[in-house]
Protein backbone atom coordinates (compact mmCIF):
# COMPACT_ATOMS: atom_id res chain seq x y z
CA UNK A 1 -62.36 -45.16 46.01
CA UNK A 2 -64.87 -47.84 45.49
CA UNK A 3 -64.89 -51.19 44.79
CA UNK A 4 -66.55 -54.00 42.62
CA UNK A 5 -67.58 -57.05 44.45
CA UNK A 6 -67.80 -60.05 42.16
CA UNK A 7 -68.96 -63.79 43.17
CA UNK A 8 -68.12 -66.29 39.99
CA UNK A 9 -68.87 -69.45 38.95
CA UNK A 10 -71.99 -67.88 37.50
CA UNK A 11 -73.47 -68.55 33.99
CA UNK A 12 -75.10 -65.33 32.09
CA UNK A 13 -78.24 -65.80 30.08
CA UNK A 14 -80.99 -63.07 29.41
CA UNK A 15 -80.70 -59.79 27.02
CA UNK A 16 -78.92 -56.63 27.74
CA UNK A 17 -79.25 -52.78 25.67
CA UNK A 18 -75.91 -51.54 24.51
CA UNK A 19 -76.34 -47.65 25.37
CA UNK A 20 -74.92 -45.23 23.20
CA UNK A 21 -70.84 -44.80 22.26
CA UNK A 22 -69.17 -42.78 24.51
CA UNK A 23 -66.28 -42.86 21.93
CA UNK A 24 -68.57 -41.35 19.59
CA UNK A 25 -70.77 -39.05 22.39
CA UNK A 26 -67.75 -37.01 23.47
CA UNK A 27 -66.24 -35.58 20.30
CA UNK A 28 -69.99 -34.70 19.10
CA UNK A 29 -71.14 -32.83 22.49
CA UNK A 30 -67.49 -31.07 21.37
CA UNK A 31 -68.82 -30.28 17.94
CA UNK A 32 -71.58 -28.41 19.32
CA UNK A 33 -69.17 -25.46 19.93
CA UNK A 34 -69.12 -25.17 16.22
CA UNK A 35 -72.29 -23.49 16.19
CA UNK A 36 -74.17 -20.96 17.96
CA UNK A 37 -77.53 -22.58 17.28
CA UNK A 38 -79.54 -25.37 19.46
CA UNK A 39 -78.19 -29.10 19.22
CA UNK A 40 -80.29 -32.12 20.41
CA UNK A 41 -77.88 -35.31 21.05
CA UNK A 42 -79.75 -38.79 21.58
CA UNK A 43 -79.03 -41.96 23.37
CA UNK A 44 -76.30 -40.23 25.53
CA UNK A 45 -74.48 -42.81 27.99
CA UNK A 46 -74.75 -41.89 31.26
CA UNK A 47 -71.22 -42.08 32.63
CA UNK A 48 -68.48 -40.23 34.48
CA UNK A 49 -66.94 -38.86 31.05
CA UNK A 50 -70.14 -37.73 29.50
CA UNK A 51 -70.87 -35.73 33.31
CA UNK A 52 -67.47 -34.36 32.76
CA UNK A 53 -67.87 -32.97 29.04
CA UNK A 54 -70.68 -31.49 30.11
CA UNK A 55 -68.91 -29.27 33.12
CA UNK A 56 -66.68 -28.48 30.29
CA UNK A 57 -68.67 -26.76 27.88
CA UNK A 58 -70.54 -25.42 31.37
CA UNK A 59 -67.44 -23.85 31.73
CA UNK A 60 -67.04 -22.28 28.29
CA UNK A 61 -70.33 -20.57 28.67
CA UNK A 62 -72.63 -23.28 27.02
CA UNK A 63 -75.98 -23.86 28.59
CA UNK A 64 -76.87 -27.70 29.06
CA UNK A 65 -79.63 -29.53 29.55
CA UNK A 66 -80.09 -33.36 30.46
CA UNK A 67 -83.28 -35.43 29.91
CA UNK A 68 -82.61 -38.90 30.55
CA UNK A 69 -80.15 -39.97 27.42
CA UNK A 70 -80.62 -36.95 25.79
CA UNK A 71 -78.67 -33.34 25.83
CA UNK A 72 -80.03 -30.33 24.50
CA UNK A 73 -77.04 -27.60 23.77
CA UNK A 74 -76.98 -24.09 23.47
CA UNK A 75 -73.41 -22.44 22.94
CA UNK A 76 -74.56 -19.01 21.47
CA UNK A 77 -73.36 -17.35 24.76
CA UNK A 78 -69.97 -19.20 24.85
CA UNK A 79 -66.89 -16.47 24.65
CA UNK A 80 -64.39 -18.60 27.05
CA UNK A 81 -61.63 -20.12 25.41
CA UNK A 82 -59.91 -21.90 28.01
CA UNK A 83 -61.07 -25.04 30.11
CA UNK A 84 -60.58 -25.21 33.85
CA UNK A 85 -57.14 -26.93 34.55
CA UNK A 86 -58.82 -29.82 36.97
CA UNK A 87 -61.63 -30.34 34.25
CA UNK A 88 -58.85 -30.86 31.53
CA UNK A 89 -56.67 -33.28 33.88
CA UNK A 90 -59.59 -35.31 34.48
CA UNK A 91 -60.61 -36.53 31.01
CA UNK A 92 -58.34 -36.86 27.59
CA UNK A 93 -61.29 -36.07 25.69
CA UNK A 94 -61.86 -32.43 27.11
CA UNK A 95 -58.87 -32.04 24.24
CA UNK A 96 -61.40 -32.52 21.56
CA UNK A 97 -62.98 -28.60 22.46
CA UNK A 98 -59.46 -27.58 21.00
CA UNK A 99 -60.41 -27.76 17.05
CA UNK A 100 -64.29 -25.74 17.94
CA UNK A 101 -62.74 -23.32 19.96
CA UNK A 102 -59.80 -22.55 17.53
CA UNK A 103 -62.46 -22.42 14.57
CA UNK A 104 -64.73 -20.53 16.30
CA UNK A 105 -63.13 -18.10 18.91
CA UNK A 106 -59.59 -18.12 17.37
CA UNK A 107 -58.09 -19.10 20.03
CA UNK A 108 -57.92 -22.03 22.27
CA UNK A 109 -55.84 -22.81 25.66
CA UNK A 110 -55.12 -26.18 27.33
CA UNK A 111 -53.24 -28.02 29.84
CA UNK A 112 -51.80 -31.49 28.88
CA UNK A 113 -55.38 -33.65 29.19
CA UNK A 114 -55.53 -36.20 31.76
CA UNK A 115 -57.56 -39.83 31.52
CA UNK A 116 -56.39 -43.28 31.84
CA UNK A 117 -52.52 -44.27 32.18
CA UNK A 118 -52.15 -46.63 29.13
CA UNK A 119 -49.11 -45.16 27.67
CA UNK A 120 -47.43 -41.70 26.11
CA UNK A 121 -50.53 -40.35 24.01
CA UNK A 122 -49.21 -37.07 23.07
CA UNK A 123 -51.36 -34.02 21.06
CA UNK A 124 -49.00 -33.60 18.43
CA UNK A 125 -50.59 -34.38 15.82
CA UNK A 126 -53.24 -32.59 16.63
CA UNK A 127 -51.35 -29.40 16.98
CA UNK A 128 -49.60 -30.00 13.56
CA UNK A 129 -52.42 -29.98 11.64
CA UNK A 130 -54.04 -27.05 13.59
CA UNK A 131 -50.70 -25.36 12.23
CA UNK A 132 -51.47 -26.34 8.64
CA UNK A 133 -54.56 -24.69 8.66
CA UNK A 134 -52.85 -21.92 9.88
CA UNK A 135 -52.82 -21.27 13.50
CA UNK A 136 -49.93 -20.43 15.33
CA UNK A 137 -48.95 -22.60 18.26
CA UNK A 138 -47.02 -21.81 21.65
CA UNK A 139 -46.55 -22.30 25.50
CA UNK A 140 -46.53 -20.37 28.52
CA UNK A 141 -46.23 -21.98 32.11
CA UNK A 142 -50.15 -22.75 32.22
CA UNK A 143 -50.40 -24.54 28.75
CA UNK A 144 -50.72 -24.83 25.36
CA UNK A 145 -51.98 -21.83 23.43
CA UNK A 146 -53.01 -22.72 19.67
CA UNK A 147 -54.77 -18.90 17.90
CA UNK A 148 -55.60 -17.83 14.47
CA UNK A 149 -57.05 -14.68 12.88
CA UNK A 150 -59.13 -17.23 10.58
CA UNK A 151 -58.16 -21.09 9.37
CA UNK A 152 -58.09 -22.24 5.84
CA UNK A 153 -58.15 -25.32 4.29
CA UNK A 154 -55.41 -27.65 3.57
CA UNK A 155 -53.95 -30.98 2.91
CA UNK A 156 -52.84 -32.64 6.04
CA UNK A 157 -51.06 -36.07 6.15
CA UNK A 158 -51.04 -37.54 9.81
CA UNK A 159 -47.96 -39.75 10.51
CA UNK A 160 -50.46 -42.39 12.58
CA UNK A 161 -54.33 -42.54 11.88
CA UNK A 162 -55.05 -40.88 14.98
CA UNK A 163 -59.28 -41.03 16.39
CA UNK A 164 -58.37 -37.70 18.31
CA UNK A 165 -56.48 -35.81 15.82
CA UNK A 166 -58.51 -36.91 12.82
CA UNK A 167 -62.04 -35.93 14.93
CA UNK A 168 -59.93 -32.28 15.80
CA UNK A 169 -59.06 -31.70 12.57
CA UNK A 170 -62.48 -32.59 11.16
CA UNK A 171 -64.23 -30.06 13.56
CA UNK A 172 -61.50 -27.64 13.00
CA UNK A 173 -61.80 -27.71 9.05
CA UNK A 174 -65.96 -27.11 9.29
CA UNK A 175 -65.33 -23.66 9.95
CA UNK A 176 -62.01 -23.22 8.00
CA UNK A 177 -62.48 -21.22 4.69
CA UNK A 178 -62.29 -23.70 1.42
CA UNK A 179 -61.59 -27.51 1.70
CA UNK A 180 -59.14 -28.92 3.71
CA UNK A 181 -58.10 -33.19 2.94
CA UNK A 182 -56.94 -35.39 5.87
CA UNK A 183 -55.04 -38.11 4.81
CA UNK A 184 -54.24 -41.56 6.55
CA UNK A 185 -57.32 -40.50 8.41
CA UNK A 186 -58.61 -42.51 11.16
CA UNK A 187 -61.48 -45.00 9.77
CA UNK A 188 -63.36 -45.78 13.43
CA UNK A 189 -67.28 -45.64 13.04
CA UNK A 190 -66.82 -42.94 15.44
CA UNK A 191 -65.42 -41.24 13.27
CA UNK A 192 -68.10 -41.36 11.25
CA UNK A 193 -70.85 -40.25 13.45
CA UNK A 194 -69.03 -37.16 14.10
CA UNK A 195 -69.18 -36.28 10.42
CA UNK A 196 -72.66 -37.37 9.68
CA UNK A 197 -73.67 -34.56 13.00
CA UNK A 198 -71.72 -32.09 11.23
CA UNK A 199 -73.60 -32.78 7.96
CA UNK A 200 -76.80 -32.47 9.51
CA UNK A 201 -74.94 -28.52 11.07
CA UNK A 202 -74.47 -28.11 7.17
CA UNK A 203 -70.82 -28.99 6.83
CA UNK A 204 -69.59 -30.57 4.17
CA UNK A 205 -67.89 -34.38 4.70
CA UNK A 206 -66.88 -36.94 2.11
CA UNK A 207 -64.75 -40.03 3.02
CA UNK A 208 -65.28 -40.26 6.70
CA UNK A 209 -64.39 -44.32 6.86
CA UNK A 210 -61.73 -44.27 4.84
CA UNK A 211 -58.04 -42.92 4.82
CA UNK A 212 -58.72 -39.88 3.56
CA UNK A 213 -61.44 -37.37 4.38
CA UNK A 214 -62.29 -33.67 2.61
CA UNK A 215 -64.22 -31.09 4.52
CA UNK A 216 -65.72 -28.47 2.60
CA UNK A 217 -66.07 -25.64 5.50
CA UNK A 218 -68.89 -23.22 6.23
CA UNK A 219 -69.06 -19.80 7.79
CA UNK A 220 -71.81 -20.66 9.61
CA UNK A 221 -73.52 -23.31 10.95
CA UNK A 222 -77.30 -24.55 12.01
CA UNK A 223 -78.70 -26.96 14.67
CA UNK A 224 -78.50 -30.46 14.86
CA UNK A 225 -80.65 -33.03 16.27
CA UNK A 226 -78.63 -36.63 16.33
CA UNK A 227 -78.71 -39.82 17.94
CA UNK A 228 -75.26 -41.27 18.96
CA UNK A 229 -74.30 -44.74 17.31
CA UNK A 230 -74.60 -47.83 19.77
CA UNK A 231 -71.27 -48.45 21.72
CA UNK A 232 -69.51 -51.68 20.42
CA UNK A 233 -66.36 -51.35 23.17
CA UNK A 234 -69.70 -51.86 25.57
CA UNK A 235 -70.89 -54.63 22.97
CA UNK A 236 -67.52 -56.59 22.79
CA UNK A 237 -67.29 -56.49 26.68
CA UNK A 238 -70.59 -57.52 27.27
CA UNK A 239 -70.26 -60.59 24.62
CA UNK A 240 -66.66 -61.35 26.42
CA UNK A 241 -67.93 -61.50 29.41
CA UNK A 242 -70.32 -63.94 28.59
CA UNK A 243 -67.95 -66.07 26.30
CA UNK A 244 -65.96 -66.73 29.62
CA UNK A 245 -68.81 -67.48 31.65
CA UNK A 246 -71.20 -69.58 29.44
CA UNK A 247 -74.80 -69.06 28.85
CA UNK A 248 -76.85 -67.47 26.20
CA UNK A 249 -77.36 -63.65 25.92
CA UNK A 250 -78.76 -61.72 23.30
CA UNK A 251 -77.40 -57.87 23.08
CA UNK A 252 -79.65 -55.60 21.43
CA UNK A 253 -79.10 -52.28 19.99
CA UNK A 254 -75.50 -53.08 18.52
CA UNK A 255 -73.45 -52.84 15.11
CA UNK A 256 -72.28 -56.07 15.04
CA UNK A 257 -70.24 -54.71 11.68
CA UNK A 258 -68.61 -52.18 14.04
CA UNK A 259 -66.53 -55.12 15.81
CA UNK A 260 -64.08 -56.80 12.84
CA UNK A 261 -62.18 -59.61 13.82
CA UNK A 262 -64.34 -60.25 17.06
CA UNK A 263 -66.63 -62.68 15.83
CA UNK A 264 -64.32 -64.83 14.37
CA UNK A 265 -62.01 -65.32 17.24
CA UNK A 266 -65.39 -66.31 19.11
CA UNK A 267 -66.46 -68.61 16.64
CA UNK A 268 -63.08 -70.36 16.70
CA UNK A 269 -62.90 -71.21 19.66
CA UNK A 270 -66.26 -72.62 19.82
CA UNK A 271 -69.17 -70.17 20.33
CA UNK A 272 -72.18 -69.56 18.48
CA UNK A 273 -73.08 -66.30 17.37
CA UNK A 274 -76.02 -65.39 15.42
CA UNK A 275 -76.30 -61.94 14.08
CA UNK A 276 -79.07 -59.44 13.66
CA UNK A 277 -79.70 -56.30 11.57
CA UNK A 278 -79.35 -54.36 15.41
CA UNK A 279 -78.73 -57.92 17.43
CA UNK A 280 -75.90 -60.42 18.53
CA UNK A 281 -76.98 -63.71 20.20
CA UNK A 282 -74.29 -65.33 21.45
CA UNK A 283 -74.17 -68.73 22.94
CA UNK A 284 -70.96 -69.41 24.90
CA UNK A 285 -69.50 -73.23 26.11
CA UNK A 286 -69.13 -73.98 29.52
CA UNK A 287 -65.69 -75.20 28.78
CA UNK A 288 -63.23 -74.75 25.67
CA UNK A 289 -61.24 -77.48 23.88
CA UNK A 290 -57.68 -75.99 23.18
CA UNK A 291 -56.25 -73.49 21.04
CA UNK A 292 -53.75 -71.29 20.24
CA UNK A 293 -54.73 -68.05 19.41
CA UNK A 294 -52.23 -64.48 18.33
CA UNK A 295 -54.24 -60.97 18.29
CA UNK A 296 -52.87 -58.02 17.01
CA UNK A 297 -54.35 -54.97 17.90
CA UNK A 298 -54.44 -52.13 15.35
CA UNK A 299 -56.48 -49.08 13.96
CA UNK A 300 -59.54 -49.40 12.52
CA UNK A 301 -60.52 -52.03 10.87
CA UNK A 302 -58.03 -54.29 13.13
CA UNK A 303 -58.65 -55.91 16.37
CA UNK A 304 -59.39 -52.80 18.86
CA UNK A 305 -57.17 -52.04 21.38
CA UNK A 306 -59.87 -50.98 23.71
CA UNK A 307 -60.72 -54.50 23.72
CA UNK A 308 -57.89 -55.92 24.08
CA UNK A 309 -57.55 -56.28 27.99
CA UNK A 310 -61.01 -58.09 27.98
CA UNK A 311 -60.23 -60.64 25.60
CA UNK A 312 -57.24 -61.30 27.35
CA UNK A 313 -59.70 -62.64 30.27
CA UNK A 314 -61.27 -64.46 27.97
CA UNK A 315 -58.32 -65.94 26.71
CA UNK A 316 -57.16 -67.37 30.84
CA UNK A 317 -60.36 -69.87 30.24
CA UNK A 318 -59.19 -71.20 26.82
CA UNK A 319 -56.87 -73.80 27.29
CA UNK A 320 -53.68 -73.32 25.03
CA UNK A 321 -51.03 -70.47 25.00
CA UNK A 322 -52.02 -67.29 23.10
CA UNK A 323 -50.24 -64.20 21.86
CA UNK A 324 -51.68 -61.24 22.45
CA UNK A 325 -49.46 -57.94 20.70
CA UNK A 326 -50.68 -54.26 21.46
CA UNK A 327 -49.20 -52.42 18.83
CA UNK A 328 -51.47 -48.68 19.43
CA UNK A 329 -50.70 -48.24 22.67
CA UNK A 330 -46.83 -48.74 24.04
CA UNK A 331 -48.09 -48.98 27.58
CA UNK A 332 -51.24 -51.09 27.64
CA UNK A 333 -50.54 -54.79 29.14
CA UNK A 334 -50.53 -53.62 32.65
CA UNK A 335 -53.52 -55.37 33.24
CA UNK A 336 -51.38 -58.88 32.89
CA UNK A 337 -50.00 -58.39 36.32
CA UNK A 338 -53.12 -57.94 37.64
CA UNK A 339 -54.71 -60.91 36.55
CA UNK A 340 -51.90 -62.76 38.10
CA UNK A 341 -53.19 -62.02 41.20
CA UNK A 342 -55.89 -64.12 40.37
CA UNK A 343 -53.91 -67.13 39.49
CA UNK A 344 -53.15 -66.43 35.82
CA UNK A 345 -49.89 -67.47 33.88
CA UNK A 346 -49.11 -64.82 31.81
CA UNK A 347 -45.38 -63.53 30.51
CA UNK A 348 -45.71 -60.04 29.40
CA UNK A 349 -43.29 -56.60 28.55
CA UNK A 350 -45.16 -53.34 27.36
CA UNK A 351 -46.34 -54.53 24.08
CA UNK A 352 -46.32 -58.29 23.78
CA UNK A 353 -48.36 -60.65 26.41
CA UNK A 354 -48.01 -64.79 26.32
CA UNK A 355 -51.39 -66.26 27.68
CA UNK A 356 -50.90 -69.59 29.11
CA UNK A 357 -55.04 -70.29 29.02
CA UNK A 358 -57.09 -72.73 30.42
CA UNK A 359 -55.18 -72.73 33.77
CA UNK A 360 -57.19 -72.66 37.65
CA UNK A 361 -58.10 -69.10 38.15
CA UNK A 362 -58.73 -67.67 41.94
CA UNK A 363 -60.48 -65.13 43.44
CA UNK A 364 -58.68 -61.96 44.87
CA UNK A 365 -57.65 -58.50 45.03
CA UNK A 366 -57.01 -56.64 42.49
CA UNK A 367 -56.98 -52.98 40.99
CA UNK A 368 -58.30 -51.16 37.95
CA UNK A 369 -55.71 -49.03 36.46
CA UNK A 370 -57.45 -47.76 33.68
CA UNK A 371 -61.25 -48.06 31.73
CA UNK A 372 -60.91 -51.22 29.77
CA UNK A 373 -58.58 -52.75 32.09
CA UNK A 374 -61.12 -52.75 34.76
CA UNK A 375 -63.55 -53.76 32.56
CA UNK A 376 -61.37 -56.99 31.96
CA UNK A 377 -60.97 -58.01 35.79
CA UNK A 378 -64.26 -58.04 36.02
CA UNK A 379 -64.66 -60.46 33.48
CA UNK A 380 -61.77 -62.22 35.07
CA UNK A 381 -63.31 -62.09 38.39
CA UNK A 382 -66.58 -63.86 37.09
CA UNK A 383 -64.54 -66.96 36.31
CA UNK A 384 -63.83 -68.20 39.59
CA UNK A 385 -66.00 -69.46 43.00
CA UNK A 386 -64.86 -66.96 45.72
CA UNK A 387 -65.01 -63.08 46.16
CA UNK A 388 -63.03 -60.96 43.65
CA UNK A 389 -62.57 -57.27 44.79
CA UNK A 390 -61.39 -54.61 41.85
CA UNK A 391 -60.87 -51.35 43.26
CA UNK A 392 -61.15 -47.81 41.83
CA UNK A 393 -64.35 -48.39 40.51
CA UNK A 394 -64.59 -45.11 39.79
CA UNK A 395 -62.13 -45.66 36.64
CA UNK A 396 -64.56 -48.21 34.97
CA UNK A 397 -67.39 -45.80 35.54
CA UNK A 398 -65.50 -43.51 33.60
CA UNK A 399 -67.24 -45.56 30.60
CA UNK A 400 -69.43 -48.13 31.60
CA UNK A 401 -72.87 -47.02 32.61
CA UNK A 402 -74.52 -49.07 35.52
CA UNK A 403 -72.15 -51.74 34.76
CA UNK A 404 -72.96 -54.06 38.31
CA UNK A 405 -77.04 -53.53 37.36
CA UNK A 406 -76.90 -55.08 34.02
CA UNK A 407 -74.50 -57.75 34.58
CA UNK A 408 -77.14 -59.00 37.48
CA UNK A 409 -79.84 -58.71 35.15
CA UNK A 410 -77.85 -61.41 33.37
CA UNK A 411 -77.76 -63.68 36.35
CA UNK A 412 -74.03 -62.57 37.64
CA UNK A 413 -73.21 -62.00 41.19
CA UNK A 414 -71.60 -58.50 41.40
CA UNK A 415 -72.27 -55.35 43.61
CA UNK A 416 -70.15 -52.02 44.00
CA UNK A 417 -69.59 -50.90 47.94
């Protein structure tokens, strides 16, 4: 496993390009099962996950090719309806070929997915509404088997706005005969993208963004040719990681509207932010006068929990003691004992953290257990003088493209070995 090497005490200042979502990029190069026509998907990030999604559909039979950050997808030849076992334990998101595959082949066969370790994330909600719309679900030693002779639409009501089960369900319906409603649907802008691609594949979508969501399914579908929305988990670490450095940096190619919540905290505390149509300039302090702040993370439109972790770094530089509640993810503080490696004073159980900010942070070992964690000691580790090591690399690299690279062209002090 590698490491990142990070030497703080460093101010950031320049501009950096948010690359496309891989939130949004994964469930879309998914959707392109749904059709046995030519797809064209734009601004691509390149990253571990993305290189894993496309050994998936590989596997299934789909020809891909990669320009740069863009994919051009051909699944007219795909017949297989099973993904390798070590493809599906290395990424949750290979779960998302469930809903094409069920729509298009009848049938679809899993393991349990794998990805990062941030608490119990079952698929049963997925598999629920897969049963409304009338497929049959059962198990044998290698899996999960979900098959139908054809799917028709329904009303589905999921017990927790689920991203994953509302983007299955969505792909799942576009093929499904008559029109099936999702309600307490997810409302991420990720969400959203994925419907506007399978409009332009001549499905039918109204709602996407809001709690409930109708699909109006076709029997056949065309080509596509789509460019992913910008990444704002990329746009909120970037901005965080400058908030607890200092400096100026301008990030380009963003949806500032994509981060609720974010801007304010920042503003409170004593930043200045100045917002573009496609642009965030934010101008960070070189020190913070105190305050207490409480997050909540929660589905879209609340705070996101895939930021959580990295404004919890943020939060060790502001004096005062904070509250920080994960309330998506049972599992998701682990980070906390990490950053007390690094000198941090922070009381935490599984879903409710107590910052004690503003306190002398060190340099040190640590480790990355999962994306956005990792993502977070690196802000940590660009606090303090000294050499901070984070291990498994690997795991931020699941999601951050070139992450070391960009964060030098800002003036930081970071290499991976």
């Amino acid at each position: 496993m590698g490491e990142f090497v990070v030497r703080g005490g460093r101010r950031l200042n320049g501009a950096v390009r948010i690359n496309g979502a891989k939130n949004a990029s994964l469930p879309i190069m998914a959707a392109s099962l749904l059709t046995t026509r030519p797809v064209i998907i734009r601004d691509i990030p390149l990253i571990r996950d993305v290189l894993v999604m496309i050994e998936v559909l590989r596997s299934l039979g789909a020809k891909v090719e990669h320009h740069d950050r863009t994919l051009v997808i051909d699944t007219s030849h795909v017949q297989q309806y099973r993904v390798p076992d070590a493809l599906m334990q290395e990424m949750r998101a290979s779960v998302f070929v469930m809903g094409p595959l069920l729509a298009r082949l009848g049938r679809a066969e899993i393991v349990q997915p794998g990805g990062c370790a941030i608490g119990d994330r079952p698929i049963d909600l997925h598999l629920r509404g897969f049963e409304a719309l009338g497929a049959k679900v059962s198990g044998n030693p290698s899996g999960t088997v979900v098959a139908a002779d054809h799917l028709v639409g329904a009303d589905i009501h999921l017990t927790f706005p689920s991203v994953g089960a509302t983007e299955n369900l969505i792909m799942a319906a576009a093929l499904a005969h008559g029109e099936t409603r999702i309600r307490n649907a997810a409302m991420e802008p990720e969400v959203v993208d994925l419907a506007q691609f399978l409009e332009r594949m001549g499905v039918t979508v109204r709602g996407a963004g809001t709690p409930e969501i109708r699909v109006i399914g076709r029997g056949d579908l065309g080509g596509a040719d789509h460019t992913v929305i910008p990444d704002r988990i990329e746009t909120a670490t970037f901005a965080l990681a400058v908030a607890a450095t200092g400096g100026t940096v301008q990030i380009d190619n963003c949806e500032p509207d994509h981060l609720p919540g974010l801007w304010g905290y920042l503003s409170e505390i004593g930043c200045d932010i100045v917002q573009d149509n496609d642009s965030v300039t934010l101008i960070a302090p070189d020190a913070y006068a105190p305050h207490s702040l409480t997050v909540h993370t929660g589905p879209y439109p609340g705070f996101a929990t895939d930021i959580q972790a990295q404004f919890m770094a943020l939060l060790l530089k502001v004096p005062g003691i904070h509250v920080v509640s994960e309330r998506v993810f049972e599992s998701r503080l682990g980070h906390a004992a990490e950053f007390r490696r690094l000198g941090a004073h922070i009381v935490a159980d599984q879903r409710v953290a107590i910052v004690y900010g503003g306190e002398v942070m060190y340099a040190g070992r640590v480790r990355a257990q999962d994306l956005r964690a990792g993502a977070a000691l690196v802000i940590a580790g660009l606090q303090p003088s000294g050499e901070t090591f984070i291990a498994n690399r690997e795991v931020i690299e699941r999601g951050y493209e070139n992450l070391d690279g960009r964060l030098r062209g800002l003036g930081a002090d970071i290499i991976s070995v």
